[in-house]
C-alpha atoms as a PDB file:
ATOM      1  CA  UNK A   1      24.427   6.999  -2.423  1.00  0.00           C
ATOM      2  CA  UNK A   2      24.859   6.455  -6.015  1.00  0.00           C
ATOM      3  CA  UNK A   3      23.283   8.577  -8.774  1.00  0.00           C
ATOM      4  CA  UNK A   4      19.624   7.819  -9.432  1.00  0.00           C
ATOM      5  CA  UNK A   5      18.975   6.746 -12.785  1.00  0.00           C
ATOM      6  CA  UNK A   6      16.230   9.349 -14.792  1.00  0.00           C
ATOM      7  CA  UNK A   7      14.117   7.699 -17.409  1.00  0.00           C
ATOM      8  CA  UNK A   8      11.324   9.020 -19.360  1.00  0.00           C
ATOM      9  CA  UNK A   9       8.440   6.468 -19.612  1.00  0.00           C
ATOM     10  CA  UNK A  10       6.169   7.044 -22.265  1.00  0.00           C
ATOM     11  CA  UNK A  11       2.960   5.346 -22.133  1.00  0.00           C
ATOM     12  CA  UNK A  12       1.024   5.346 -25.345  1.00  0.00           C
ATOM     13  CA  UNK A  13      -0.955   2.948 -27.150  1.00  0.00           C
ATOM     14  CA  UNK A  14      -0.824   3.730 -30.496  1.00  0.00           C
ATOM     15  CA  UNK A  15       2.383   1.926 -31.467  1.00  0.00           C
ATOM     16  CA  UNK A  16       3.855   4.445 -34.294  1.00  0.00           C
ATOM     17  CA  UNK A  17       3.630   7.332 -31.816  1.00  0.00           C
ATOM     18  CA  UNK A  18       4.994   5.309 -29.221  1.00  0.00           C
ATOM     19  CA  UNK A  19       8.198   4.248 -30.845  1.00  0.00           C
ATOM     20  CA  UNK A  20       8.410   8.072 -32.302  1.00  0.00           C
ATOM     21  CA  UNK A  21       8.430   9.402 -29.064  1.00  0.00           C
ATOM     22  CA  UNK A  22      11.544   6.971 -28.132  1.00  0.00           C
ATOM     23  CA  UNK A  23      13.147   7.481 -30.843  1.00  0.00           C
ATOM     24  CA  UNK A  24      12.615  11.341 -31.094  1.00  0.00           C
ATOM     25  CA  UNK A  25      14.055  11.336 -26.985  1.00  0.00           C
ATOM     26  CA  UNK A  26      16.477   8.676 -27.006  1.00  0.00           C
ATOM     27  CA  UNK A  27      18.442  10.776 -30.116  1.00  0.00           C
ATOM     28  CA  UNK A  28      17.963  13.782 -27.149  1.00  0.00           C
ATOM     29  CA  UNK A  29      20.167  11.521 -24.605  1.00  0.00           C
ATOM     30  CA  UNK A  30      17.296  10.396 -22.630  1.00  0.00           C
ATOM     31  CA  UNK A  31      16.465   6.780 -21.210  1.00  0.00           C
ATOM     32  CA  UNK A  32      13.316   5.988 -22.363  1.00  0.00           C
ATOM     33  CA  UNK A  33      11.142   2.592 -21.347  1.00  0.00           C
ATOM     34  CA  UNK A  34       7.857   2.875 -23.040  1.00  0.00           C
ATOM     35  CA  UNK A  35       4.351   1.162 -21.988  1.00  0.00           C
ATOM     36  CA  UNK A  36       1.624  -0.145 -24.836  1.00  0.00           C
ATOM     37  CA  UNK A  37      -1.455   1.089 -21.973  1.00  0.00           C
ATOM     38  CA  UNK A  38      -1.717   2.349 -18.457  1.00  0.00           C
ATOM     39  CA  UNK A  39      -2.065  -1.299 -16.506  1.00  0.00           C
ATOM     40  CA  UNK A  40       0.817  -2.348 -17.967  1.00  0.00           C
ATOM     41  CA  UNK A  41       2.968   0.807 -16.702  1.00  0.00           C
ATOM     42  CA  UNK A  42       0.985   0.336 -13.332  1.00  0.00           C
ATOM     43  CA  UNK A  43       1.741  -3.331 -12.625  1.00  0.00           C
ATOM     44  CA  UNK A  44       5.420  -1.847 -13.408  1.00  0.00           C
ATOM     45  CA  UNK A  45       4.882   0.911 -11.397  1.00  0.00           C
ATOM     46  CA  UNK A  46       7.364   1.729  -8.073  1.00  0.00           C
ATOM     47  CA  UNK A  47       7.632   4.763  -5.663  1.00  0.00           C
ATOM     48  CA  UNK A  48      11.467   3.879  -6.369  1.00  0.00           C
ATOM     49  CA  UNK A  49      10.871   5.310 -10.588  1.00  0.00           C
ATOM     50  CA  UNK A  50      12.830   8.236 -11.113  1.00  0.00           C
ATOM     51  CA  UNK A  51      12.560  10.531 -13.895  1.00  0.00           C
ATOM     52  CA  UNK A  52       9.101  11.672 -15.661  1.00  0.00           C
ATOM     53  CA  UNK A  53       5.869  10.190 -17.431  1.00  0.00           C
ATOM     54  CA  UNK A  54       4.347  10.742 -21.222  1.00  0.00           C
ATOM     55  CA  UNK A  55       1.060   9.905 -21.019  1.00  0.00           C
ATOM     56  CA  UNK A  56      -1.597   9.348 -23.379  1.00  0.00           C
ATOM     57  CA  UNK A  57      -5.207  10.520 -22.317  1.00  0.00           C
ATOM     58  CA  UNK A  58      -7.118   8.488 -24.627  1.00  0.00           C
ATOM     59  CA  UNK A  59      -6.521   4.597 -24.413  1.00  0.00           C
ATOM     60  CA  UNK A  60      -8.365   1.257 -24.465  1.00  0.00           C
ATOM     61  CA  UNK A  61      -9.186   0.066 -20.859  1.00  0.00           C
ATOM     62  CA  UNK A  62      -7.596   2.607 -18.129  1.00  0.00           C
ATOM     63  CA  UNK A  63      -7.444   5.996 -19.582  1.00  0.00           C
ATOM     64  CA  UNK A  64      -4.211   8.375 -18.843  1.00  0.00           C
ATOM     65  CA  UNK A  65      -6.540  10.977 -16.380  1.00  0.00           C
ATOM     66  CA  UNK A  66      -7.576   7.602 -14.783  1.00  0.00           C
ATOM     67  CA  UNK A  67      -3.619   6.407 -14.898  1.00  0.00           C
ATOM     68  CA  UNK A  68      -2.779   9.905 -13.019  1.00  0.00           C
ATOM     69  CA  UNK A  69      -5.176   9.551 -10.529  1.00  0.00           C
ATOM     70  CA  UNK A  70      -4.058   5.815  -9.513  1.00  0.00           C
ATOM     71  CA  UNK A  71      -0.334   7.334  -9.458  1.00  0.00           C
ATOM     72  CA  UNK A  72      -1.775   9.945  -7.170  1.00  0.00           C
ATOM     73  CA  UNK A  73      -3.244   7.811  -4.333  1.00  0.00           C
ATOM     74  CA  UNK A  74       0.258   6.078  -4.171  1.00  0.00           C
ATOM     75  CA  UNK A  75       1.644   9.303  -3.882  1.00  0.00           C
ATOM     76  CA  UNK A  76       3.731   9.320  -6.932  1.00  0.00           C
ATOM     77  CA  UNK A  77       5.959  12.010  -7.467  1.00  0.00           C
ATOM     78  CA  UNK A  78       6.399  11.009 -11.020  1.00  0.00           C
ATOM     79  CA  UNK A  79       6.104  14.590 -13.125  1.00  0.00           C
ATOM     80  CA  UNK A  80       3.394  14.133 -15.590  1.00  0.00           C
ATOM     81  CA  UNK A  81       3.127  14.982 -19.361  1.00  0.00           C
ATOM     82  CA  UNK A  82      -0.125  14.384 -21.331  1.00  0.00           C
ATOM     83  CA  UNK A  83       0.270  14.402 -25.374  1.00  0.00           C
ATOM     84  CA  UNK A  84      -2.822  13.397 -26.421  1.00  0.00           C
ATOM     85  CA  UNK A  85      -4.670  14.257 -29.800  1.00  0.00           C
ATOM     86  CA  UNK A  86      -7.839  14.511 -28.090  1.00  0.00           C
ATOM     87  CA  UNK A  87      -7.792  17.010 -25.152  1.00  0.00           C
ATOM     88  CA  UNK A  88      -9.553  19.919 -24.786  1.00  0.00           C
ATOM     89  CA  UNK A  89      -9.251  23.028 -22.460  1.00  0.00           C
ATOM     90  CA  UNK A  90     -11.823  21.673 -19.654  1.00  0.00           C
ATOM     91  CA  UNK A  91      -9.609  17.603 -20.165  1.00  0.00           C
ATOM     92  CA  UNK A  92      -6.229  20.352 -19.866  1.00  0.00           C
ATOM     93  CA  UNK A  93      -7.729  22.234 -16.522  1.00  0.00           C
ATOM     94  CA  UNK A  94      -8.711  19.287 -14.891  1.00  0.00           C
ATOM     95  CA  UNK A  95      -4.776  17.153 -15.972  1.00  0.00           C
ATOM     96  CA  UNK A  96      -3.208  20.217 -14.576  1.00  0.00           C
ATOM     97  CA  UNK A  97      -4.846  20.399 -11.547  1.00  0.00           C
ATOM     98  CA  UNK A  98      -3.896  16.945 -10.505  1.00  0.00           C
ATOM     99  CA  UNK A  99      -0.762  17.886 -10.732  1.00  0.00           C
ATOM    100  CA  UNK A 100       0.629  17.598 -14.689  1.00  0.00           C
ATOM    101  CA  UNK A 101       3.190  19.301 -15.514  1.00  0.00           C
ATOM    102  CA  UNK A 102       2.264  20.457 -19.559  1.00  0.00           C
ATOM    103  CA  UNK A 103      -0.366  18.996 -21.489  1.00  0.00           C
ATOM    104  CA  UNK A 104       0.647  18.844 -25.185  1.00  0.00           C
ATOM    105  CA  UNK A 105      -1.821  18.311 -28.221  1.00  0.00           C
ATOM    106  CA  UNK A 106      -0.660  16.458 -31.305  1.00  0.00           C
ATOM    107  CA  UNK A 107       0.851  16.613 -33.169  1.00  0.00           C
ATOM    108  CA  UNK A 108       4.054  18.337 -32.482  1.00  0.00           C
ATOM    109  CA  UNK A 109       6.692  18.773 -34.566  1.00  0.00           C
ATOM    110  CA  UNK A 110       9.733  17.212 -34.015  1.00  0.00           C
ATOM    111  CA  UNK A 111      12.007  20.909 -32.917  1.00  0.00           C
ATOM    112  CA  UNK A 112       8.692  21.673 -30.638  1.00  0.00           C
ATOM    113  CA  UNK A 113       8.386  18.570 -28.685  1.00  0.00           C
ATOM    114  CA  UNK A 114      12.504  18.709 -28.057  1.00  0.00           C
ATOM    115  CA  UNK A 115      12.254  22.040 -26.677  1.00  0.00           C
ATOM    116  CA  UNK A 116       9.138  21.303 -24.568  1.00  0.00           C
ATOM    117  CA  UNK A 117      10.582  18.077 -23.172  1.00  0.00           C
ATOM    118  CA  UNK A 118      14.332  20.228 -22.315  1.00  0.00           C
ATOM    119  CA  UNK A 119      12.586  22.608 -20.561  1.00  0.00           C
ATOM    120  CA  UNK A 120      10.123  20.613 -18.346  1.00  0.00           C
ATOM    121  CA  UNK A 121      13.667  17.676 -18.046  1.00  0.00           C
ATOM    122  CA  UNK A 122      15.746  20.436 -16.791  1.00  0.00           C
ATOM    123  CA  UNK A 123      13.094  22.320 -14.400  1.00  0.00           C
ATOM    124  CA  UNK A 124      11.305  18.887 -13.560  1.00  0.00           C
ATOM    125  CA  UNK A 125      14.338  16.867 -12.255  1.00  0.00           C
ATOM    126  CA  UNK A 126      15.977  20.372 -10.553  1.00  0.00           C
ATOM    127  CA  UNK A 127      12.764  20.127  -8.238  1.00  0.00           C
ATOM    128  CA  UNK A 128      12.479  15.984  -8.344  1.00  0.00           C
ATOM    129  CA  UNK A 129      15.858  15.162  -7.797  1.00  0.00           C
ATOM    130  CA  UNK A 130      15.781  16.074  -3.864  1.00  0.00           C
ATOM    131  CA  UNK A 131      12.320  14.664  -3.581  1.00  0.00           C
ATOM    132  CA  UNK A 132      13.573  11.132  -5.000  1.00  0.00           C
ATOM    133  CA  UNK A 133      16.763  10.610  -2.480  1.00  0.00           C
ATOM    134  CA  UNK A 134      14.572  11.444   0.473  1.00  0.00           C
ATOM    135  CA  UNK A 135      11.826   9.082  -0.932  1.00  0.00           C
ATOM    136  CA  UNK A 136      14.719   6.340  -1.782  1.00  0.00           C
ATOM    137  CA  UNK A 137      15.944   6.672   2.044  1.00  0.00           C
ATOM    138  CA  UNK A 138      12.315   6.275   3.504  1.00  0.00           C
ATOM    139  CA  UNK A 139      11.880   3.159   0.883  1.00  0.00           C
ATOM    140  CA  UNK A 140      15.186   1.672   1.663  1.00  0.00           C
ATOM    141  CA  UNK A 141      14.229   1.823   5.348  1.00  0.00           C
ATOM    142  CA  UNK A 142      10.647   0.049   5.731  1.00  0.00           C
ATOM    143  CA  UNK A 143      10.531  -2.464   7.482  1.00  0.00           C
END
């Protein structure tokens, strides 16, 4: 089986952040496909996505809590992060216990978001990796 390509896919609909955020993590090594709103990452969307999302809670149409709970009735195993500059502790509880991984308030500086994002790559694909080769066997196999 060859490797399985990790990609960060930041979905964010304020432009400027969004192309900050790929630049800030492409200059950290990562590959990075980014998303102006939620539908358009979900019509993109496949159980066969490897790697972790940035998501935005507040956006126009389909909001990111909305976005997380779509991804978890298709039983993503997608590691969320939410960076959003209006969350709140309740928003935070509530993102967590759906399963994200951090949820981040803007803004961050530049050192702060690098270190965040090493330590949930490095800890989130250690415990993803396994999932996503099982997951790519049972996909390659249906029928």
């Amino acid at each position: 089986m060859t490797d399985i390509q990790q990609t960060v896919y930041v979905v964010e609909d304020d432009e400027a952040v969004r192309d900050s955020l790929e630049l800030l993590l492409k200059s950290d090594g990562k590959l990075v496909k980014t998303y102006e709103n939620a539908a358009v990452f979900l019509k993109d969307y496949s159980e066969t996505m490897a790697g972790c999302i940035v998501l935005d809670i507040r956006m126009p149409g389909m909001d990111g809590m909305e976005l997380q709970k779509k991804l978890n009735d298709k039983h993503s195993i997608l590691p969320i992060i939410f960076v959003t500059g209006h969350g709140d502790v309740p928003m935070a509880v509530d993102a967590m216990k759906e399963g994200a991984v951090d949820f981040i308030q803007k803004p961050i500086g530049k050192r702060r978001y690098l270190r965040k994002s090493r330590l949930h790559w490095n800890r989130i694909w250690n415990s993803v990796k396994p999932l996503m080769k099982n997951k790519r066997l049972f996909v390659g196999s249906r029928a």
